[in-house]
C-alpha atoms as a PDB file:
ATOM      1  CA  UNK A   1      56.306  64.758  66.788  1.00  0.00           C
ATOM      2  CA  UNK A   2      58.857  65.468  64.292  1.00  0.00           C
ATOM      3  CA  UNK A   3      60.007  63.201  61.302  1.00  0.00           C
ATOM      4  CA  UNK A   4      62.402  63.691  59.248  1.00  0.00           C
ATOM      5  CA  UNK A   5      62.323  61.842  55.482  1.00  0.00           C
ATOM      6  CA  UNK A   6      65.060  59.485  54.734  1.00  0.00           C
ATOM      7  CA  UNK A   7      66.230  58.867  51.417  1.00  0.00           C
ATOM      8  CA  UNK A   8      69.080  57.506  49.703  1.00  0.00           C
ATOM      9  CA  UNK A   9      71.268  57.336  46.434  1.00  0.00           C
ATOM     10  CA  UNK A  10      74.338  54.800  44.906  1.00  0.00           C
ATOM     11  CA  UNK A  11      77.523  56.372  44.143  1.00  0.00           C
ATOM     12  CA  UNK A  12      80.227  54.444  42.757  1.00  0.00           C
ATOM     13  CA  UNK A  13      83.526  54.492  44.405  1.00  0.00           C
ATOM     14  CA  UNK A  14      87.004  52.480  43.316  1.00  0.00           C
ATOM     15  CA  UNK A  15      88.296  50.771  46.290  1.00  0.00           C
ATOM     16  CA  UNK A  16      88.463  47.582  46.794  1.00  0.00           C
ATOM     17  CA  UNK A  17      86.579  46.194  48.913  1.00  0.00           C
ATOM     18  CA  UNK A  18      84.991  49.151  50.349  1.00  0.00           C
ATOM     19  CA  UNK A  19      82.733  51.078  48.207  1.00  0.00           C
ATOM     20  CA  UNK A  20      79.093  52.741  48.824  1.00  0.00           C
ATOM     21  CA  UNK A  21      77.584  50.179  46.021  1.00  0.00           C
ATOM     22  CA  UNK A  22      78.911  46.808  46.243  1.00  0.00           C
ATOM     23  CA  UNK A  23      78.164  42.974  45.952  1.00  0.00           C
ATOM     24  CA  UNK A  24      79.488  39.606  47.142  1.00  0.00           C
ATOM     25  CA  UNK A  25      79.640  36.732  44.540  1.00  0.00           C
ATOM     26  CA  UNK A  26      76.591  34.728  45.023  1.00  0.00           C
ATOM     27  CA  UNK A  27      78.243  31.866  43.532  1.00  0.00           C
ATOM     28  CA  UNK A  28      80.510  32.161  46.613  1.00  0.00           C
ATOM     29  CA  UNK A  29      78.068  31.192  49.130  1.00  0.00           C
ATOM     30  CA  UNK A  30      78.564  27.507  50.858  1.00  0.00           C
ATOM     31  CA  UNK A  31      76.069  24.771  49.264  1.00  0.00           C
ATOM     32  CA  UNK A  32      75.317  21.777  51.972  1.00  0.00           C
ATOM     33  CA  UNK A  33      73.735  18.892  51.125  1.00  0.00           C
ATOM     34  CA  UNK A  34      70.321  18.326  52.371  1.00  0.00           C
ATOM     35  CA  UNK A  35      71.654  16.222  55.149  1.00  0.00           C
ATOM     36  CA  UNK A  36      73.842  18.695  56.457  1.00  0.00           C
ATOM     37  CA  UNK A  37      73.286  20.509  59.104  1.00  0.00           C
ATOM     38  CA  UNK A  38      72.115  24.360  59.019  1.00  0.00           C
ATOM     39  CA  UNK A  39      74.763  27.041  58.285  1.00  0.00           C
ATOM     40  CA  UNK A  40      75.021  30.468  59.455  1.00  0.00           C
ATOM     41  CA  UNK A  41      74.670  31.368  55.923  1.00  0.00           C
ATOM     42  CA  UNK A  42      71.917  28.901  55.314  1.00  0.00           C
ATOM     43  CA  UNK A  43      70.010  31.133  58.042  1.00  0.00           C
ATOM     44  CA  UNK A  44      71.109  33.947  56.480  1.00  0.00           C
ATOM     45  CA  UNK A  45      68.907  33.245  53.305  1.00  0.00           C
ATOM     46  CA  UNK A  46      66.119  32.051  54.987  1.00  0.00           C
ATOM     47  CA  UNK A  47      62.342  33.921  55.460  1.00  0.00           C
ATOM     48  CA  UNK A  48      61.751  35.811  58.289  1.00  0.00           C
ATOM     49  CA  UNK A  49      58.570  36.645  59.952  1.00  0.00           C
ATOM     50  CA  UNK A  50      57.888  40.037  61.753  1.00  0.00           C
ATOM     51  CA  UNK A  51      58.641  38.511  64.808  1.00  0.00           C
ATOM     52  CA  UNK A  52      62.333  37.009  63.992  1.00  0.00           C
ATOM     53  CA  UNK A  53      62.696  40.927  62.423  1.00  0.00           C
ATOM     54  CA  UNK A  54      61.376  42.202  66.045  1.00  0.00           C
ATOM     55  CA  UNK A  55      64.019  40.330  67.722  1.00  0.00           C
ATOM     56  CA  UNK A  56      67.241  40.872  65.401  1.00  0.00           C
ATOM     57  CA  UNK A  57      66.616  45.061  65.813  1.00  0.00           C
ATOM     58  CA  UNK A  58      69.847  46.276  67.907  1.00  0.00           C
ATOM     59  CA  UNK A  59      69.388  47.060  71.358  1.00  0.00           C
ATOM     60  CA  UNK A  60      70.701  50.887  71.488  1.00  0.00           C
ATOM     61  CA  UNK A  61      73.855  49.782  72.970  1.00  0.00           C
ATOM     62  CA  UNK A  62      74.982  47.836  69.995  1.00  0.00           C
ATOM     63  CA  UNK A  63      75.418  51.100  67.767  1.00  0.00           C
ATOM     64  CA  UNK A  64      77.776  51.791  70.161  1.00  0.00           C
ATOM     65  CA  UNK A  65      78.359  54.236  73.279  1.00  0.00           C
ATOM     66  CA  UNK A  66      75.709  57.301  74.253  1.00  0.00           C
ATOM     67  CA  UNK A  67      72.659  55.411  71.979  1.00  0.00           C
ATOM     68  CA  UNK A  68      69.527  55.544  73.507  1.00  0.00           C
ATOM     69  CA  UNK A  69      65.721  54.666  72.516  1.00  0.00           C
ATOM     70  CA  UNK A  70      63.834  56.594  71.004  1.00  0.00           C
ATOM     71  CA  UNK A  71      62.611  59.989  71.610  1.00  0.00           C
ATOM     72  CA  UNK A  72      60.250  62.949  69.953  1.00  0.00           C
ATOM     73  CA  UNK A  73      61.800  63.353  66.775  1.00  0.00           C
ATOM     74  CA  UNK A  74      62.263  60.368  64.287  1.00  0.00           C
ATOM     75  CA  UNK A  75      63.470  59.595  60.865  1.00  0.00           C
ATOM     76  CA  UNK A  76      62.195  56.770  58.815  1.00  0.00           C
ATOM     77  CA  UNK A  77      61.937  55.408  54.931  1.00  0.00           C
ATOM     78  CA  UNK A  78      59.600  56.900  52.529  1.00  0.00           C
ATOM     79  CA  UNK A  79      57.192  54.988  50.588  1.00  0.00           C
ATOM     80  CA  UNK A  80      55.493  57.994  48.251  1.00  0.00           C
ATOM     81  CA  UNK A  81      57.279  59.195  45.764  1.00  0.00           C
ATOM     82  CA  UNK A  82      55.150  61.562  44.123  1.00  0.00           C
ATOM     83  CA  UNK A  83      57.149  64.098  45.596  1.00  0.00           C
ATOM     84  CA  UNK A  84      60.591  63.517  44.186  1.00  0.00           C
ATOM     85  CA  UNK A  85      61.238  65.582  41.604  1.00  0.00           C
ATOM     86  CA  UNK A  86      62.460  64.607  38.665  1.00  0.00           C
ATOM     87  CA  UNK A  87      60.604  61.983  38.873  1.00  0.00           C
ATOM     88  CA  UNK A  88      63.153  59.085  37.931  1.00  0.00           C
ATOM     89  CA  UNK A  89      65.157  59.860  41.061  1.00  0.00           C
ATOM     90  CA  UNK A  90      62.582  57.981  42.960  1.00  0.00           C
ATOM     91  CA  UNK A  91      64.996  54.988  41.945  1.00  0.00           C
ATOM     92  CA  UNK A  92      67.542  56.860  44.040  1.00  0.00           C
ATOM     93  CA  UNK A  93      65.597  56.132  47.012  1.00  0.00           C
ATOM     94  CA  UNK A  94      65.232  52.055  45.996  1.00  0.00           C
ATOM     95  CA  UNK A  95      61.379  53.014  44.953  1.00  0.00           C
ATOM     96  CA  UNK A  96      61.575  51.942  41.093  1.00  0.00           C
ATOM     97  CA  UNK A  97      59.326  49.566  39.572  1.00  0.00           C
ATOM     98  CA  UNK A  98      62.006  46.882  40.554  1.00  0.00           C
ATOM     99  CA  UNK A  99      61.152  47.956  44.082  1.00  0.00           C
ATOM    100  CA  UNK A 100      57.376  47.669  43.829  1.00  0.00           C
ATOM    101  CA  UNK A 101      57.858  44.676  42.084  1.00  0.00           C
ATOM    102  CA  UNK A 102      59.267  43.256  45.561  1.00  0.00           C
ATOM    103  CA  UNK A 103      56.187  44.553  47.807  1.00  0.00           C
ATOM    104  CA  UNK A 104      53.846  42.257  46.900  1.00  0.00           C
ATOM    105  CA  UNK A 105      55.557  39.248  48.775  1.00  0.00           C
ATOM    106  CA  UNK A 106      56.466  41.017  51.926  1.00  0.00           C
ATOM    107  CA  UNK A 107      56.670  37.994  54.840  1.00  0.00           C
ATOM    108  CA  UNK A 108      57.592  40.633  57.597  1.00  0.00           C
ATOM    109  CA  UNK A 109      58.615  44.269  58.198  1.00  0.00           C
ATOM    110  CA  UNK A 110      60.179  45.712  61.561  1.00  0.00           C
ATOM    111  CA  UNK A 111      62.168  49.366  62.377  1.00  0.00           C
ATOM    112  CA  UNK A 112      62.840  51.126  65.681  1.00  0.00           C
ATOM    113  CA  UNK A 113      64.620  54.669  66.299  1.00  0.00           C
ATOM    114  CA  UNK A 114      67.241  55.867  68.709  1.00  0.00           C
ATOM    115  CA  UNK A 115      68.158  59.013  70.030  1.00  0.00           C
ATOM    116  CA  UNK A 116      71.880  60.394  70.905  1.00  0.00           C
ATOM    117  CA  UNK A 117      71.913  63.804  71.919  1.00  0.00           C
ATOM    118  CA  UNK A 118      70.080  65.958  69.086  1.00  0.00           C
ATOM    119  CA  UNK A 119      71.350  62.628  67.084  1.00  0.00           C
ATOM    120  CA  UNK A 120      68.823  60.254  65.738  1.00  0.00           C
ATOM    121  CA  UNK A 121      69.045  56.807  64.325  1.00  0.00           C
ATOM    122  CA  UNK A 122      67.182  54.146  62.407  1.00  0.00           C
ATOM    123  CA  UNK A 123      66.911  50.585  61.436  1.00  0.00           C
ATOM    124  CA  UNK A 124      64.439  48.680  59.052  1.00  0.00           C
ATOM    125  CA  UNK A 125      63.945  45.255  57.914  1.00  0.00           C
ATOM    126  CA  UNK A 126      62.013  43.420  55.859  1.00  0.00           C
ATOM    127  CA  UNK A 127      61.832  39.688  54.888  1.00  0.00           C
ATOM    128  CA  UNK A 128      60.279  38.692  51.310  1.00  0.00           C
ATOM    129  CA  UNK A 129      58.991  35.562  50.309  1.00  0.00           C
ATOM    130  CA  UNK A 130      61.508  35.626  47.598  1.00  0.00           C
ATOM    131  CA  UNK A 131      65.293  36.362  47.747  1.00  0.00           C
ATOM    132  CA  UNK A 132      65.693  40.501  47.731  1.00  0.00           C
ATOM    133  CA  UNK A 133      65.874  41.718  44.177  1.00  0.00           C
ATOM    134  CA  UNK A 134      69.020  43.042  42.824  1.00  0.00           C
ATOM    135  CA  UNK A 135      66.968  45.771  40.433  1.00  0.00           C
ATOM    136  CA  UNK A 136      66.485  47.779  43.196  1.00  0.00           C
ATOM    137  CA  UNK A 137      70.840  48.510  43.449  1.00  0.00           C
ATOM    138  CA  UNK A 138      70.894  48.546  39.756  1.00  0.00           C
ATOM    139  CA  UNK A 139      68.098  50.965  39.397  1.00  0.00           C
ATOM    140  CA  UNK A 140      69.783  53.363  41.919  1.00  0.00           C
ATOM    141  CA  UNK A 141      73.032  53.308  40.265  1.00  0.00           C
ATOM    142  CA  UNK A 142      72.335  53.617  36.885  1.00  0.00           C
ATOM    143  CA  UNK A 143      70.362  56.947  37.827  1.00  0.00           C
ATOM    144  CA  UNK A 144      72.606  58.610  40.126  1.00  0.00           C
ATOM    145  CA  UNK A 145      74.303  60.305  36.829  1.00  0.00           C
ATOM    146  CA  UNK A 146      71.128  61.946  36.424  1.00  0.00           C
ATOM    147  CA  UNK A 147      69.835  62.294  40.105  1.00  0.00           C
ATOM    148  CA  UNK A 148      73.328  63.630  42.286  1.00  0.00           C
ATOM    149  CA  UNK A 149      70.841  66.138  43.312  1.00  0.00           C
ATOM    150  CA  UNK A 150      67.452  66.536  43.128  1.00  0.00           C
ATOM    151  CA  UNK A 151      64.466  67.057  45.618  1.00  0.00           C
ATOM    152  CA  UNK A 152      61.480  65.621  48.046  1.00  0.00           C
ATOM    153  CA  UNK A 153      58.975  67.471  49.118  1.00  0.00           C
ATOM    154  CA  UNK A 154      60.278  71.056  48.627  1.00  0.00           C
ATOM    155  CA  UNK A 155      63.811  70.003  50.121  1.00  0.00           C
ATOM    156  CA  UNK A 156      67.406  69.842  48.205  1.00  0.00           C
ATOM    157  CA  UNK A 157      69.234  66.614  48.748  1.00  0.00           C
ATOM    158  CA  UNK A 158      72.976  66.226  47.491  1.00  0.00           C
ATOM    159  CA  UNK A 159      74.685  63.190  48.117  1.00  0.00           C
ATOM    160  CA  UNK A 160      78.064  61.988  48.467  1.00  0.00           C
ATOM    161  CA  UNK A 161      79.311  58.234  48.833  1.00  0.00           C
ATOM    162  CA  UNK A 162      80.845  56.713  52.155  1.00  0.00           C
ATOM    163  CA  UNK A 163      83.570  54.638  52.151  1.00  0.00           C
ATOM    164  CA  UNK A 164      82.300  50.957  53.700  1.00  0.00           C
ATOM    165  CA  UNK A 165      82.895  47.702  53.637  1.00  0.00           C
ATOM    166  CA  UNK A 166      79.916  45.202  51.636  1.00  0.00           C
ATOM    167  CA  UNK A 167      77.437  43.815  54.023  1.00  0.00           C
ATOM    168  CA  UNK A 168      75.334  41.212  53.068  1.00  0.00           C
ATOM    169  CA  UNK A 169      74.515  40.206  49.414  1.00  0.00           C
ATOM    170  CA  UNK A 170      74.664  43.720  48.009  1.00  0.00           C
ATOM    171  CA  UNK A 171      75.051  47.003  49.631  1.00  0.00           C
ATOM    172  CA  UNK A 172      75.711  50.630  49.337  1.00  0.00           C
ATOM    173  CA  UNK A 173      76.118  53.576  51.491  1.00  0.00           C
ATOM    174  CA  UNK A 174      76.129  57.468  51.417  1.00  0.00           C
ATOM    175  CA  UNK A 175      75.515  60.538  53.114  1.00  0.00           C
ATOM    176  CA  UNK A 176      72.670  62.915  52.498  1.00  0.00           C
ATOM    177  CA  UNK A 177      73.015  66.681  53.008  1.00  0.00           C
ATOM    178  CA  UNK A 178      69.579  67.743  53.052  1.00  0.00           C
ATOM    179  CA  UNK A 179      68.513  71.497  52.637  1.00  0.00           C
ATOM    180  CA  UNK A 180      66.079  72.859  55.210  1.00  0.00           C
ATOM    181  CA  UNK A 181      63.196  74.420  54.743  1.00  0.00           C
ATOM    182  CA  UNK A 182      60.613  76.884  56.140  1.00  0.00           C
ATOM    183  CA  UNK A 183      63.278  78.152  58.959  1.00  0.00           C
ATOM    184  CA  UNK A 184      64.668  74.352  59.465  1.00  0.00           C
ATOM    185  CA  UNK A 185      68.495  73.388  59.850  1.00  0.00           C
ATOM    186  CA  UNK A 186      70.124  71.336  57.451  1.00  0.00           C
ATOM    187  CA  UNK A 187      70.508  67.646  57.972  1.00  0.00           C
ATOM    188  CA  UNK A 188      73.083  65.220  57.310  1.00  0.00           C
ATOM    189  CA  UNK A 189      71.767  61.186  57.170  1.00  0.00           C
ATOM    190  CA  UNK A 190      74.416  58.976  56.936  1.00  0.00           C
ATOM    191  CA  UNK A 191      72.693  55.442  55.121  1.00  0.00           C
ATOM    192  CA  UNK A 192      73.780  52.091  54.795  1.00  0.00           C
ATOM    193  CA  UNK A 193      71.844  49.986  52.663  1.00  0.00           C
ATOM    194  CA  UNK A 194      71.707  45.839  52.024  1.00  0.00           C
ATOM    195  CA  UNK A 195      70.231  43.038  51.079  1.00  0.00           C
ATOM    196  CA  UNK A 196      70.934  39.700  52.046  1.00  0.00           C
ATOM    197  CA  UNK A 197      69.433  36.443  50.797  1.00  0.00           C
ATOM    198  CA  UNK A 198      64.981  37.947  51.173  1.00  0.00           C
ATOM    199  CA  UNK A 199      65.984  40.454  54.035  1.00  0.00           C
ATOM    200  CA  UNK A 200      66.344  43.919  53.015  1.00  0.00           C
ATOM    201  CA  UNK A 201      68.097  46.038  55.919  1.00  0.00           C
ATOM    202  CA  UNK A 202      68.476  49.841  56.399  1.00  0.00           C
ATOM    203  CA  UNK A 203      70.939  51.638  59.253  1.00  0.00           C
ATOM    204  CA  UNK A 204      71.139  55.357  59.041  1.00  0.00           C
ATOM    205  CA  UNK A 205      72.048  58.020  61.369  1.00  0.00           C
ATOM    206  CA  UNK A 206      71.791  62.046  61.235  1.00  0.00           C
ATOM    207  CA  UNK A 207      72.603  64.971  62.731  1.00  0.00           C
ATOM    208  CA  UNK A 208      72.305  68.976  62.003  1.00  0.00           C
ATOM    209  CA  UNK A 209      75.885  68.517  62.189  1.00  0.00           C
ATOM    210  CA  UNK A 210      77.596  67.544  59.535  1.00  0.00           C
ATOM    211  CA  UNK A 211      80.813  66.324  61.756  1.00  0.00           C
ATOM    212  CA  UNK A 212      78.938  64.254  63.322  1.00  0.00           C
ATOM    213  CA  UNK A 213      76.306  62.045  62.043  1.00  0.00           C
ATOM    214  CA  UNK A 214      77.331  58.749  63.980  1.00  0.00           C
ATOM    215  CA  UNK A 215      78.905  56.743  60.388  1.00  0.00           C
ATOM    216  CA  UNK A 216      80.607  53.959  63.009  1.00  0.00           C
ATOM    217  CA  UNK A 217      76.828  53.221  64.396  1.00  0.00           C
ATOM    218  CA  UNK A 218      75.864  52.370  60.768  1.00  0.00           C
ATOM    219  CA  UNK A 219      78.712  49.889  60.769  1.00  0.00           C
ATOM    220  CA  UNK A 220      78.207  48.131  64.230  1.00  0.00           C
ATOM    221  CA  UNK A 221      74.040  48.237  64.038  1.00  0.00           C
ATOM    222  CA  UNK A 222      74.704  46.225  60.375  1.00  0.00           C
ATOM    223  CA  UNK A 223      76.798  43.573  62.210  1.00  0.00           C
ATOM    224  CA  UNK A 224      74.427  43.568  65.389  1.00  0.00           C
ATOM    225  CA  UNK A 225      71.523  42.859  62.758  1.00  0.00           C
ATOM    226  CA  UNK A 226      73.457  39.961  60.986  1.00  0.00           C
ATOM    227  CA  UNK A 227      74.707  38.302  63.937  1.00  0.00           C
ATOM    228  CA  UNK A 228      71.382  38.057  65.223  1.00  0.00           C
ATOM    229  CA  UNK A 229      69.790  36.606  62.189  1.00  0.00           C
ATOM    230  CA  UNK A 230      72.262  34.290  61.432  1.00  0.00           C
ATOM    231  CA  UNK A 231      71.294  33.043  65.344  1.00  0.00           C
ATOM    232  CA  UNK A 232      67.694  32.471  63.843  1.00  0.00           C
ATOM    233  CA  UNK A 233      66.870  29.118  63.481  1.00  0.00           C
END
């Protein structure tokens, strides 16, 4: 079985309301008062266990037309970072100290892949204990000055932004051309990022193509995963 490592970096784009690192207000969000009933966005900020996780992953039709499950070949998040070199990119990849800070109150973690064609995709989530960090974004964009390119494991990365709208609390998004090694093709991972309320959420897709990592599956696999949590009770 194949994998192929999945990182990610913050770029800052001007556009309003689409940008690859962005944030809603918190301020914004509806209060109720306790005898109100649930919100959507009251479930939104809630804990979820592994199970609620399990059962807000899309279905491979809802990142749109030709998905499938999964087959040989993955990609998926990685955890070490001994291998990034320089060493403060790791930040790039949300693995800062703001980021281990996080893992210690991890409630529930979920991902699944899909396959479309020699195209593969990938969703994560995790629920904390406490609401999702904002160091993590911060940490990632005040080192992609220093980190537009740098390298895991022996591979060049260079990223460029995608233009998207925010999802959840804060997100970002970008897409990873990815050097190959030892007779390998290049890859191209399209990643969208967010966090909202103690879930952190990743949707990427990728392709040896660079015309056509699926970008629209990121989109529609986001709202799949938001719709179905705000469902949770």
């Amino acid at each position: 079985m194949s994998r192929r490592a999945l990182v990610v970096a913050a770029a800052a784009l001007v556009a309003a309301g689409c940008s690859p690192f962005a944030s809603d207000d918190p301020t914004s969000a509806p209060t109720t008062s306790a005898a109100s009933s649930s919100t959507p966005q009251d479930r939104l900020h809630q804990v979820y266990s592994r199970g609620e996780l399990e059962a807000a992953r899309p279905a491979p039709e809802d990142l749109g037309q030709g998905w499938g499950p999964r087959g040989d070949a993955t990609i998926g998040e990685i955890d070490d970072v001994e291998n990034v070199d320089p060493p403060e990119c790791a930040a790039m990849i949300l693995r800062g100290p703001a980021w281990q800070e996080a893992q210690g109150s991890v409630a529930g973690r979920t991902s699944e892949n899909y396959t479309k064609g020699d195209q593969l995709a990938f969703v994560e989530l995790r629920s904390f204990e406490q609401p999702f960090p904002s160091g993590p974004f911060d940490e990632a964009g005040a080192a992609l000055g220093r980190c537009a390119t740098w390298t895991y494991d022996g591979a060049d990365y260079e990223t460029t932004p995608l233009t998207m709208e925010t999802f959840g609390d804060r997100s970002f998004a970008v897409r990873h051309h990815i050097t190959g090694v030892s007779g390998r093709p290049d890859s191209y991972i399209d990643t969208l990022r967010f966090s909202v309320g103690h879930t952190y959420v990743v949707v990427a897709a990728s392709s040896t193509d660079p015309s056509t990592p699926d970008t629209e599956a990121l989109r529609q696999g986001a709202r799949s995963i938001l719709t179905s949590l705000e469902e949770t009770s």
